[in-house]
Protein backbone atom coordinates (compact mmCIF):
# COMPACT_ATOMS: atom_id res chain seq x y z
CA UNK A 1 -70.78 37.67 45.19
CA UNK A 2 -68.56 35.42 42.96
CA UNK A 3 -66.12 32.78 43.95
CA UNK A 4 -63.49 35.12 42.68
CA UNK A 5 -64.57 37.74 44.51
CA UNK A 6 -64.67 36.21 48.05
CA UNK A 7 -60.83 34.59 47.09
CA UNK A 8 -59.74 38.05 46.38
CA UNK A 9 -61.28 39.85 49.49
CA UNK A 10 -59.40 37.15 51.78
CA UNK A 11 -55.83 37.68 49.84
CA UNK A 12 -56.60 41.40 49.84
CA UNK A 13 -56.90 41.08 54.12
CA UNK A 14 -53.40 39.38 54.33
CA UNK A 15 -54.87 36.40 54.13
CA UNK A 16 -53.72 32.95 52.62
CA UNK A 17 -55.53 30.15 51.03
CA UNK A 18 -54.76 25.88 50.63
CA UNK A 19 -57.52 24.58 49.04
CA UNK A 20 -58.98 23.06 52.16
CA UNK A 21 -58.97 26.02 53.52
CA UNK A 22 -61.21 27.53 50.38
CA UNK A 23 -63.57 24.69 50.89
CA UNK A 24 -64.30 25.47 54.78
CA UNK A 25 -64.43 29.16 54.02
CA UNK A 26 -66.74 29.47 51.15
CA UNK A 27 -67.32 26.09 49.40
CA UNK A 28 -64.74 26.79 46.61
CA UNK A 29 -63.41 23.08 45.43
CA UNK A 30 -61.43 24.48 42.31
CA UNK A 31 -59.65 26.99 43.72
CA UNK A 32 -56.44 26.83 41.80
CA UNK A 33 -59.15 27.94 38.49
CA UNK A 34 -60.24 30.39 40.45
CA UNK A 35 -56.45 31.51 41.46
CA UNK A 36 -56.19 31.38 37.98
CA UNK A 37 -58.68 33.87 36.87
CA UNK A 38 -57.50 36.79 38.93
CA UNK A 39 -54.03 35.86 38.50
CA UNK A 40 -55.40 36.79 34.77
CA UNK A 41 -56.96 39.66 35.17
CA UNK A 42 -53.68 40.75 36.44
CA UNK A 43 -53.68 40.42 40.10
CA UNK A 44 -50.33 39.36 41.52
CA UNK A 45 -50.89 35.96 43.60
CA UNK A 46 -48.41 34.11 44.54
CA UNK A 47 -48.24 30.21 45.31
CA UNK A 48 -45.95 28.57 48.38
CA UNK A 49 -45.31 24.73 48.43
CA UNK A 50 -46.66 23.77 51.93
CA UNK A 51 -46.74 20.76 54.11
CA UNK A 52 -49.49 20.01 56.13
CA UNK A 53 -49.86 18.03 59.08
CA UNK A 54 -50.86 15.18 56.68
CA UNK A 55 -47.52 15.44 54.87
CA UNK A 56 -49.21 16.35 51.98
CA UNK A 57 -47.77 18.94 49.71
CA UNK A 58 -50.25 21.56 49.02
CA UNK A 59 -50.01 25.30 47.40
CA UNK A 60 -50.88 28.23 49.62
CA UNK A 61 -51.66 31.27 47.87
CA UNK A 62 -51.65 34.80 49.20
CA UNK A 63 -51.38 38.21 47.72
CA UNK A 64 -48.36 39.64 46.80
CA UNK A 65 -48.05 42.84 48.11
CA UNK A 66 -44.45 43.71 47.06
CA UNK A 67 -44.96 43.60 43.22
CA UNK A 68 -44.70 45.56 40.81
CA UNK A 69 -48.04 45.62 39.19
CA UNK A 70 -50.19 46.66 41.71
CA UNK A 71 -53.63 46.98 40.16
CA UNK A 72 -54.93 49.44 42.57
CA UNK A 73 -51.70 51.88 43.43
């Protein structure tokens, strides 16, 4: 199972992503390239600013449900 895959199993759940979170889950350190591949293949991802408890700025990405393109409807 590809990086990719897992990423897009966990959005596809209702699930979000930071990249910390992508390392503990499955080891992925580049996940905005991976974010980037499906968001190429035409999935619809999108990316929220976030804060975390650090104060860091980080981008959360989740599925967007509510778009138009909808690759499997």
């Amino acid at each position: 199972m590809t990086q990719s895959f897992q990423i897009l199993q966990h959005l596809l759940s209702g699930g979000s992503l930071t990249p910390l979170d992508s390392l503990n889950l499955f080891g992925v350190l580049a996940l905005s390239q991976r974010i980037g591949e499906l968001k190429r293949q035409g999935f619809p991802i999108k990316t929220e600013i976030v804060e975390v408890p650090s104060h860091k700025r980080v981008a959360r990405y989740s599925y967007d449900f509510d778009a138009e393109k909808f690759p499997y409807g």
